[in-house]
Structures are given as structure tokens and as C-alpha cells.
Protein backbone atom coordinates (compact mmCIF):
# COMPACT_ATOMS: atom_id res chain seq x y z
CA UNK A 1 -3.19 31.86 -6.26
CA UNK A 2 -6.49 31.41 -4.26
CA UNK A 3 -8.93 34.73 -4.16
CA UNK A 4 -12.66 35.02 -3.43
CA UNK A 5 -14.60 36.49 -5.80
CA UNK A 6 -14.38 39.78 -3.36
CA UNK A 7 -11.24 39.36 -1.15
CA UNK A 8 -7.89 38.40 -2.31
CA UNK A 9 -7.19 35.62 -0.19
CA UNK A 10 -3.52 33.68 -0.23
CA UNK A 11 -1.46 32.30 -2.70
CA UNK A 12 -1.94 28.47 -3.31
CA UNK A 13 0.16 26.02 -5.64
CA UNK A 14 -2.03 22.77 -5.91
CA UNK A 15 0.87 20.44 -7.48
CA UNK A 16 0.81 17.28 -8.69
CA UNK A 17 3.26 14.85 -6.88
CA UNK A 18 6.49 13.47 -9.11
CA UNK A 19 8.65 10.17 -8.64
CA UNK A 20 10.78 11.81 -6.26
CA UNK A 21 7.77 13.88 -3.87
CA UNK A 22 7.39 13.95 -0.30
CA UNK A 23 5.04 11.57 0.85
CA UNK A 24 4.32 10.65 4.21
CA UNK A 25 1.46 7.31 5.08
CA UNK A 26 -2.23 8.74 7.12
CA UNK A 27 -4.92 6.77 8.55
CA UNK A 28 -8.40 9.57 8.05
CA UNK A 29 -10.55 8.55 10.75
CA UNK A 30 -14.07 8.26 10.46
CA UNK A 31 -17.14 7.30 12.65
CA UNK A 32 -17.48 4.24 10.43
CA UNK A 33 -13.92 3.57 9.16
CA UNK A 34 -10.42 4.17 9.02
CA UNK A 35 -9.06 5.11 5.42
CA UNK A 36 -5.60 4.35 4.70
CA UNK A 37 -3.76 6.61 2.06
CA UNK A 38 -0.73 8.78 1.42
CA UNK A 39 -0.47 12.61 1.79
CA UNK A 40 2.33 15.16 -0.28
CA UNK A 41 3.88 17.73 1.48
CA UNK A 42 3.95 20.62 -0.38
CA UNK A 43 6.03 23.80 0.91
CA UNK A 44 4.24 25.78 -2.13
CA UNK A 45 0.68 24.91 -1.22
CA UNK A 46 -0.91 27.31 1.71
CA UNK A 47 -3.75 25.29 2.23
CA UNK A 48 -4.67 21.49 3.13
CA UNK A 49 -6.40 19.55 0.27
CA UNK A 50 -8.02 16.67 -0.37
CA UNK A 51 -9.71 14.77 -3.94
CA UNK A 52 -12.55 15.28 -4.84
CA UNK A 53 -12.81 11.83 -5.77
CA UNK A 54 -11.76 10.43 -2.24
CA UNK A 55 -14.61 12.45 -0.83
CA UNK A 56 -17.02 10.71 -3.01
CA UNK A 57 -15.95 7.54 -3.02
CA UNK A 58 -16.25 7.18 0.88
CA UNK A 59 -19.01 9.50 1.07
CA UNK A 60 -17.26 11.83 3.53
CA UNK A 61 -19.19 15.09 5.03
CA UNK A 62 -18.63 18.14 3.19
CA UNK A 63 -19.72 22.26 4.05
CA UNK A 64 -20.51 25.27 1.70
CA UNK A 65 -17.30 27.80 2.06
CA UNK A 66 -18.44 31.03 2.96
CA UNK A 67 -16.93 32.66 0.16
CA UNK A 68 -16.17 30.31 -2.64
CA UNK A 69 -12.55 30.25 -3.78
CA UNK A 70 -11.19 30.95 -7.52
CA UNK A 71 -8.10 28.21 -7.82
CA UNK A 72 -5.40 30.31 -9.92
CA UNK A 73 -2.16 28.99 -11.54
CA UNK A 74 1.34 30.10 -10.29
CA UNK A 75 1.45 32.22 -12.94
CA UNK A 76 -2.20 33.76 -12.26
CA UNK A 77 -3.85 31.63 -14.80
CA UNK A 78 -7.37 30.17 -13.42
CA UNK A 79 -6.58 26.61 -12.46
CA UNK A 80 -9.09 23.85 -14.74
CA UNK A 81 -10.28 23.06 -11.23
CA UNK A 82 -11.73 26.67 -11.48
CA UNK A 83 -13.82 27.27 -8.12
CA UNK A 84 -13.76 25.40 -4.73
CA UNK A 85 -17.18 25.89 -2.84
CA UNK A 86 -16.61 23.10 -0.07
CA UNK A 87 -14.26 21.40 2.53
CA UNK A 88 -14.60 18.37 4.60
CA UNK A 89 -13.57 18.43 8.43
CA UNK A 90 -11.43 14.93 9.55
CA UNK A 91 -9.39 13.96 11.82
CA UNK A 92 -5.87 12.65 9.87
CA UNK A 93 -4.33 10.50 12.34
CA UNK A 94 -1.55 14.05 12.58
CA UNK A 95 -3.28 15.16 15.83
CA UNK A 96 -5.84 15.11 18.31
CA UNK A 97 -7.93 17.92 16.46
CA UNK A 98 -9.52 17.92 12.78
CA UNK A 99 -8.46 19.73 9.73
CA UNK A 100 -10.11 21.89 7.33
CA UNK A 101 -9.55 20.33 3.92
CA UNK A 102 -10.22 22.11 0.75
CA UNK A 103 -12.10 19.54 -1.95
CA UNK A 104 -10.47 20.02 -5.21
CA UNK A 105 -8.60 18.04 -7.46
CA UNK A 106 -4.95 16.75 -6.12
CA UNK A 107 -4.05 15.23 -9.04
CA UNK A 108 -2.33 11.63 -8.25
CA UNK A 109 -2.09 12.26 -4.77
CA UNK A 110 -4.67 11.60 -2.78
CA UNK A 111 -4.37 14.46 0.20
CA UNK A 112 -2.20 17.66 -0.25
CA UNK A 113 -0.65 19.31 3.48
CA UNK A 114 0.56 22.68 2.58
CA UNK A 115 2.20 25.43 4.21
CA UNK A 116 0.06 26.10 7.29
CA UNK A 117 0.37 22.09 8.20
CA UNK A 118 3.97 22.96 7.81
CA UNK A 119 4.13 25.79 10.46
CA UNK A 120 1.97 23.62 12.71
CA UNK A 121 3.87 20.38 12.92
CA UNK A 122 7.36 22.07 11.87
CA UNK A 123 8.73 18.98 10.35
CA UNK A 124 12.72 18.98 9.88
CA UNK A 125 13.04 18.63 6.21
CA UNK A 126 16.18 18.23 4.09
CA UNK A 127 15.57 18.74 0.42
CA UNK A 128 19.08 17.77 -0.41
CA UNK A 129 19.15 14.85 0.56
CA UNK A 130 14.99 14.23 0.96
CA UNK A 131 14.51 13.56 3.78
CA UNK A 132 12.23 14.43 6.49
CA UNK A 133 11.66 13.88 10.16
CA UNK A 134 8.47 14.72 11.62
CA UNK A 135 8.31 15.31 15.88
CA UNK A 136 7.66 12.43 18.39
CA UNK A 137 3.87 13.02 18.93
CA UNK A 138 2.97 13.08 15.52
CA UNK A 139 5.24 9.20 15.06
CA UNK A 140 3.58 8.23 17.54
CA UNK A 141 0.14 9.04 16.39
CA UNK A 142 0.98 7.94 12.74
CA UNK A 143 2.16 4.53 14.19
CA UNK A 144 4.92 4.78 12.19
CA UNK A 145 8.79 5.28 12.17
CA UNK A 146 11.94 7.05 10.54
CA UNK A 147 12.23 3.93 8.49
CA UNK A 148 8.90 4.27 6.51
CA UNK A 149 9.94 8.02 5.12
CA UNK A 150 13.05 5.80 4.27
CA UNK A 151 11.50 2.81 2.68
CA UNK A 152 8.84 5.30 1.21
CA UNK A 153 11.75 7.85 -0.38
CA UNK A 154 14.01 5.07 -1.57
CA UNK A 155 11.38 3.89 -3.36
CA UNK A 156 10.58 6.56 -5.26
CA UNK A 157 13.91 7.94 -6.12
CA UNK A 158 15.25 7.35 -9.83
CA UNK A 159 18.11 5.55 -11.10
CA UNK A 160 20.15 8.50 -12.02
CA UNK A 161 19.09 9.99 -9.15
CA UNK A 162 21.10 7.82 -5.74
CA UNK A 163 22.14 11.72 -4.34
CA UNK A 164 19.03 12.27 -3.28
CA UNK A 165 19.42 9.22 -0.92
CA UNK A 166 21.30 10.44 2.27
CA UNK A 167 24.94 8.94 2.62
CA UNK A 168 24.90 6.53 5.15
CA UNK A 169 21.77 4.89 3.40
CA UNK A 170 23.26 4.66 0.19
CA UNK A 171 24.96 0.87 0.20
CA UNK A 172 21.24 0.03 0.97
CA UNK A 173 20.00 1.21 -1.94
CA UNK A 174 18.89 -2.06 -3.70
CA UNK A 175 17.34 -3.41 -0.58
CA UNK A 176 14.33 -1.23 -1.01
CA UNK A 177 14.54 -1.71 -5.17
CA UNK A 178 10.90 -2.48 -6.25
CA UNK A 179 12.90 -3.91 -9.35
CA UNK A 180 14.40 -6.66 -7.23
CA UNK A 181 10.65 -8.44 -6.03
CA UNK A 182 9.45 -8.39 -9.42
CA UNK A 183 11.16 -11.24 -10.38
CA UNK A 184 10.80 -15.16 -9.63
CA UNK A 185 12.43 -15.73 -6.32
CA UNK A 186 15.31 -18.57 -6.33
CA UNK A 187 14.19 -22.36 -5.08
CA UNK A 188 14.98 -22.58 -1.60
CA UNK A 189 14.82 -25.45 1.24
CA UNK A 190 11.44 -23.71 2.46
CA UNK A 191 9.50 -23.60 -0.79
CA UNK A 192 5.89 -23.84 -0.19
CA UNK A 193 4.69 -28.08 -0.25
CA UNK A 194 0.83 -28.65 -1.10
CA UNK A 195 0.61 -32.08 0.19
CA UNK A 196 -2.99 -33.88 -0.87
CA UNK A 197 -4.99 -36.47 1.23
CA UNK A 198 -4.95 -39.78 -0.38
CA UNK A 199 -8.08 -39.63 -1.16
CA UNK A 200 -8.29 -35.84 -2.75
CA UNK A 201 -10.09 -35.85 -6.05
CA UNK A 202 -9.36 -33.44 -8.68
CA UNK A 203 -12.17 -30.37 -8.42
CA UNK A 204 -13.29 -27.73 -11.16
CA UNK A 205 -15.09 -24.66 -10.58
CA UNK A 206 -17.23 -21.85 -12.03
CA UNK A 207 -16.05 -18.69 -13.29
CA UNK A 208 -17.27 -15.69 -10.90
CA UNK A 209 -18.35 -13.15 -12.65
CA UNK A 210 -16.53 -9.69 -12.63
CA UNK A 211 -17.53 -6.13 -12.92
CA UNK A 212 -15.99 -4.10 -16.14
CA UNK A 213 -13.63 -2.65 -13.50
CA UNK A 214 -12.67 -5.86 -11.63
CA UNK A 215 -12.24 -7.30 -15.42
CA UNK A 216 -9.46 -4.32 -16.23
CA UNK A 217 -7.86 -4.76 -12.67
CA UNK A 218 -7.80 -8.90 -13.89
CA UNK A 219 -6.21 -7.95 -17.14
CA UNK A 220 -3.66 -5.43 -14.85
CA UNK A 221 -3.05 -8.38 -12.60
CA UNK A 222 -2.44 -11.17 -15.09
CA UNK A 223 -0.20 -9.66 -17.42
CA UNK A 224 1.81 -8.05 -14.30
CA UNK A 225 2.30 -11.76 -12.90
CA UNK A 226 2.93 -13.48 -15.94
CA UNK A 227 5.80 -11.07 -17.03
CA UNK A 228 7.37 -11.58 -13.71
CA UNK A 229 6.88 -15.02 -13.68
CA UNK A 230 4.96 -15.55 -10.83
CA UNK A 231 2.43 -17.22 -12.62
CA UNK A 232 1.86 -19.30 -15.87
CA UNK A 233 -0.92 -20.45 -17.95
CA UNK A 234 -1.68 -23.78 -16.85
CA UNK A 235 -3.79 -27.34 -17.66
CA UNK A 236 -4.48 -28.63 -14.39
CA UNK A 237 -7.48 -30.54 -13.76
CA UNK A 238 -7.86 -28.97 -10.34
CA UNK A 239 -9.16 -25.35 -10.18
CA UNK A 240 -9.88 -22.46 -7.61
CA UNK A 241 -12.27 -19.88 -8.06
CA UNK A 242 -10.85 -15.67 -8.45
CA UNK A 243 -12.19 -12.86 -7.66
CA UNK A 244 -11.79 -9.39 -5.87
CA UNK A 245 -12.46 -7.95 -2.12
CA UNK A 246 -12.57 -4.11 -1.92
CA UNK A 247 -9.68 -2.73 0.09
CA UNK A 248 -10.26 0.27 2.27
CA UNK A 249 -8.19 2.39 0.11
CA UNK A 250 -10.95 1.39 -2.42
CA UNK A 251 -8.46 -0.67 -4.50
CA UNK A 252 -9.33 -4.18 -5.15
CA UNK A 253 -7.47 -7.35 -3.51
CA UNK A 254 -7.23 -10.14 -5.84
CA UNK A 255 -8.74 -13.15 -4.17
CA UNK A 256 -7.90 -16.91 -4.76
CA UNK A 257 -10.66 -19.30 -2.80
CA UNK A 258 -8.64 -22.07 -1.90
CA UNK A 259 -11.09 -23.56 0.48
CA UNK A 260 -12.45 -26.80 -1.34
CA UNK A 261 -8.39 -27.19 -1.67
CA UNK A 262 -7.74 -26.59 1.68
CA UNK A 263 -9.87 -29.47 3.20
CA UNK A 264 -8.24 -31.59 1.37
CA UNK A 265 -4.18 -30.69 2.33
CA UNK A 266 -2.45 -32.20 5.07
CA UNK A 267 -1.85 -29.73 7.41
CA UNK A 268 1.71 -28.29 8.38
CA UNK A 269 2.26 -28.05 11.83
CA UNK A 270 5.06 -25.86 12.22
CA UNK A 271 4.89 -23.41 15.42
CA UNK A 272 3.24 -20.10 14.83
CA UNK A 273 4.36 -17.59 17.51
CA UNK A 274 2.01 -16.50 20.61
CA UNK A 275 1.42 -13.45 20.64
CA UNK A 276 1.31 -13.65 24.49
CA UNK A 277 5.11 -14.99 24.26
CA UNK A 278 5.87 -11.76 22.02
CA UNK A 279 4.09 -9.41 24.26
CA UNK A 280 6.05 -11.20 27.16
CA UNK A 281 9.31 -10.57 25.07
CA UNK A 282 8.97 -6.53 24.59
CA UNK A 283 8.08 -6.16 27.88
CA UNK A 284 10.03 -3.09 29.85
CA UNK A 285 11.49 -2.17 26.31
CA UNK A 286 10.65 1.45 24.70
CA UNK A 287 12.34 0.99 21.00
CA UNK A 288 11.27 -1.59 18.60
CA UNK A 289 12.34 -2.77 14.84
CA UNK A 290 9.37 -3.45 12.56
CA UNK A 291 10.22 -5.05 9.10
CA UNK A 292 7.93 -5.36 6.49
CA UNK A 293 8.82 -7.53 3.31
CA UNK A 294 7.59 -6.32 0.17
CA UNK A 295 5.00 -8.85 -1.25
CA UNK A 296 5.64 -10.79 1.44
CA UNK A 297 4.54 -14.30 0.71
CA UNK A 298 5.89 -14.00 -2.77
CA UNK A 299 9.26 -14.32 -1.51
CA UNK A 300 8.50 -17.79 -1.26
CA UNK A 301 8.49 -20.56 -4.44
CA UNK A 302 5.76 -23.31 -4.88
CA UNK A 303 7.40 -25.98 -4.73
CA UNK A 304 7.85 -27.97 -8.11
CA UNK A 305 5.80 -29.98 -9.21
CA UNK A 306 3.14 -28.65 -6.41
CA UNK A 307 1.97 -25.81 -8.76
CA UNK A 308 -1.02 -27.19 -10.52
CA UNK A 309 -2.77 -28.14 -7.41
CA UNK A 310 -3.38 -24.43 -6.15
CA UNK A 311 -4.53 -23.61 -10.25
CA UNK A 312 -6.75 -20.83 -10.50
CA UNK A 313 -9.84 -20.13 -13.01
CA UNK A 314 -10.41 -16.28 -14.27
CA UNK A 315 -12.81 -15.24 -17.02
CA UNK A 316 -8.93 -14.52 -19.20
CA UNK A 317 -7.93 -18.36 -18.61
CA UNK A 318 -6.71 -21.03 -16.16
CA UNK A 319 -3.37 -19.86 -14.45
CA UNK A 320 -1.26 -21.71 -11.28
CA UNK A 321 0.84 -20.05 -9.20
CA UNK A 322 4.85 -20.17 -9.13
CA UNK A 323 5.23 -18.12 -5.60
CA UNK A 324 3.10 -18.29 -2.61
CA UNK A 325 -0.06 -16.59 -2.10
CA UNK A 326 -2.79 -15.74 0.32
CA UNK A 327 -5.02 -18.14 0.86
CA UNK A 328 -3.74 -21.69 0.96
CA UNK A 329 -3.74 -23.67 4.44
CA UNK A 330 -0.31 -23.85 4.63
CA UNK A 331 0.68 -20.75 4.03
CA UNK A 332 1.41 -19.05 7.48
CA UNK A 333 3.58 -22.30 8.76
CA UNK A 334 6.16 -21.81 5.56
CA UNK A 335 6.60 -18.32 6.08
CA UNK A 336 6.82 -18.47 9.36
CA UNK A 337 9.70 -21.16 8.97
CA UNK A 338 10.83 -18.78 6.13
CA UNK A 339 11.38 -15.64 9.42
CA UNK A 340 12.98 -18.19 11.29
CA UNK A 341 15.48 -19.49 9.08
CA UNK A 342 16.38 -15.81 8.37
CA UNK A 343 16.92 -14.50 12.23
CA UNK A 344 17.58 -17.60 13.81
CA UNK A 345 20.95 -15.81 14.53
CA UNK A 346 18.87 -12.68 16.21
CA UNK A 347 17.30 -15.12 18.24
């Protein structure tokens, strides 16, 4: 329940999202950047909200409410939150015009589109089976499809929970598993080569040093990789430097430099596509398939016995790799022979 201190105003549910929410992909678009996050869609929320902590973090504009607004509990209790006093105006990649956004606390999900958004957009939902199917113009504005609600819903439904998949999407189930990419990917004919110059000398490197939140995103990252497998403690006598890049979503990118190793690989040339051949290709055509693998490169094994030269120094240890990642030379050519092998029959 939202009220002025005056005025009743309308009755607001600010929830936090579960496993199994609605979530739908934005772009917020700024004069300076574009922010990629995720929005809920809450039926029980008659307002549109946003974190507090977004705001801040990206220093967004925010204005004084004319009346300030007491948050209240479903069952009339004042929310923790207690009063909003401010909004932001942006423009969420949902239409040509900007919404009013309430600056509260959304809990674990980052923007909240309530009951007025609803009405506006009139999305065709189906809570049985959760699903939802937003109109053309707002696809098209989102840049994506029917098969990201898909991806993003089989995702985050629970085991014991496959009716809440729809029917004919159901033998797929396991496709979208996150369970199935955390774990080492087979040896194939296309694992990833790092093939040296004769004359490459063994390098070592310095340590960069890490802030005390790139240090517990490290520890996060390590201990994630090494129970999948995807990396091991190692004793090579070559080593790349690690750090982080900030990500527009504010999360941190971990970062092997593998340019010293670079210069000294022997390049693949395998055929990377033009992207004037592609553009040739969709020509005259209105409907288009976009796949996106999850963790895309670390589909892909280092080949054995390859794995110490792309080694990589952290303040926690020396670590190689045992899948591919971002970074070395090479990379691009062996996934892109990786695509090919896997539609040449589409082809």
C-alpha cells in the first residue's frame, strides 16, 4: 500500500523476484551509456520501480516527489523501505517515451514494471504455463525474441517444477540446463592448439593488484572454475597476468592478458566470416534465428598438453586453463571451426 502523508494514494506490492519470476532483458538509455539489466513483471505492483542502488551506482538523475510516498506492506505494515521522496525519468528501451520510476529498494531485481506498465503494453501472459509474449513494437525495440523469455524461463524453473514449462518445449528442457555447462566439456577434434614459435621463451609476470572487491569476485571466480574443472592449479613456468574490466551492468569481467603470449603463437588461419557476405545472405529475408551458447568459448577444451602455456598468475595462486577463454590469438578461428562443424548440414 502506497499513501502520502495526506492523500491515500494506490495500493503497491514491491516483491522480491523468486527462481521461477517473470523477467524480461532492458537496455536503460542514457546520454552517456546504455545499461544492460533485467526487469520483473509484477501484476501486484501499481507502480514502476527501480534500486536505489542502480541509481547510484550510474549516477542517474533523480526529482523530489511532490508528495513523498509511505511504502506499506500487503498487509498495511510500513515497508523497511519506509518513505520514497524521488524518481528518476529514463527511457527503457519499452518505447519511444520515458518512464517515471519510483527509487526504492527492489530487492534482487534490479527494475520492478507493475501494473500500469501492464495496461500500457498489455503483454499476453500465461501463468500456467509462464509464459509471456509481449507485442511486435516492443520486440522490436527490445532487440529481442520469443526465444529469450524461453531461454530466460527455462532457466529459472526448478527441478520439480518441468509444468511450468509449456508442452511442446518440454523435451528441450536440458538444452537450456545451466547444470549441463558447468562441467568439463568432452575432448573433441577442434580442441583449442597453442602452437609456440621456435624461438618462444618461457615469460613470468607480476601480480596486479586487486581491490577488496575484485579480491572476493577472484575468490568467487576461482573456486567456481576449479569445482567445475575448468581450471587447475598449475606449475608452469610461463604466466599471464589477471585482472578485472568493469562491465556496464557494473559487474566485473575477469580478464586474462595474453598478449606477451600472443606474439609469440603461430597464428591459425582458419576463415572468419565477412560480415558483408552475411549481410549479403539475409538480404530480402524478414525472420531470423539467433543462437547464443552459454559460456560460449568454454564449450571448447585446451588441448592436452597445451594447458600450461596460457597459465595465469592471481594474488590466490598460479592456475591454467582446461577450456577456452577470451583472450588468446587463436581463439576466434577454433570457434569459428567449432560453428562450422556443427551446421555444416544448415549450410
Amino acid at each position: 500500500m502506497l499513501q502520502s502523508p495526506d492523500v491515500q494514494v494506490s495500493c503497491v506490492i514491491v516483491c522480491d523476484p523468486n527462481t521461477s519470476a517473470l523477467t524480461i532483458p532492458i537496455t536503460i538509455n542514457t546520454k552517456d551509456e546504455s545499461i544492460e539489466t533485467t526487469a520483473l513483471i509484477d501484476c501486484g505492483a501499481e507502480g514502476t520501480f527501480i534500486h536505489k542502488e542502480l541509481v547510484k551506482q550510474h549516477q542517474l538523475p533523480t526529482y523530489a516527489l511532490n508528495r513523498p510516498i509511505i511504502a506499506r506492506n500487503v498487509d498495511n505494515t510500513i515497508n523497511k523501505e519506509g518513505v520514497i521522496t524521488r524518481y528518476t525519468k529514463l527511457n527503457l528501451g519499452l518505447n519511444t517515451t520515458d518512464e517515471r520510476l519510483l527509487i526504492t529498494n527492489t530487492g534482487k531485481s534490479p527494475i520492478i514494471l507493475g501494473l500500469p506498465w501492464l495496461k500500457q503494453v498489455n503483454p499476453q501472459i500465461d501463468w500456467a504455463n509462464g509464459s509471456i509474449e509481449l507485442p511486435e513494437h516492443i520486440l522490436r525495440s527490445l532487440a529481442i525474441s520469443k526465444v529469450t523469455f524461453a531461454i530466460t524461463l527455462a532457466q529459472n524453473v526448478k527441478d520439480n517444477e518441468p509444468h511450468t514449462i509449456p508442452l511442446e518445449y518440454r523435451d528441450f528442457r536440458d538444452v537450456f540446463d545451466k547444470a549441463q555447462t558447468n562441467q568439463l566439456p568432452p575432448s573433441q577434434s577442434y580442441d583449442h592448439a597453442i602452437e609456440l614459435k621456435s624461438d618462444f621463451v618461457p615469460k613470468n609476470c607480476k601480480v596486479y593488484p586487486l581491490t577488496l572487491k575484485e579480491k572476493e569476485t577472484l575468490d568467487i571466480f576461482l573456486q567456481e572454475n576449479l569445482e567445475k574443472g575448468f581450471i587447475r592449479p598449475s606449475t608452469s613456468p610461463q604466466a599471464s597476468p589477471f585482472f578485472f574490466v568493469g562491465k556496464k551492468d557494473g559487474t566485473l569481467r575477469p580478464i586474462q592478458d595474453y598478449r606477451l603470449l600472443n606474439e609469440a603463437t603461430i597464428k591459425n588461419t582458419y576463415p572468419l566470416p565477412l560480415v558483408s557476405d552475411l549481410l549479403d545472405q539475409i538480404k530480402g529475408y524478414r525472420f531470423f534465428t539467433k543462437l547464443d551458447l552459454r559460456n560460449g568459448y568454454n564449450n571448447i577444451r585446451i588441448k592436452d598438453g597445451d594447458q600450461w602455456k596460457a597459465a595465469f598468475k592471481t594474488a590466490r595462486g598460479l592456475y591454467e586453463p582446461m577450456v577456452m577463454y577470451f583472450g588468446l590469438c587463436n581463439s576466434p578461428a577454433t570457434f569459428q571451426a567449432f560453428m562450422d562443424d556443427v551446421f555444416h548440414e544448415q549450410k
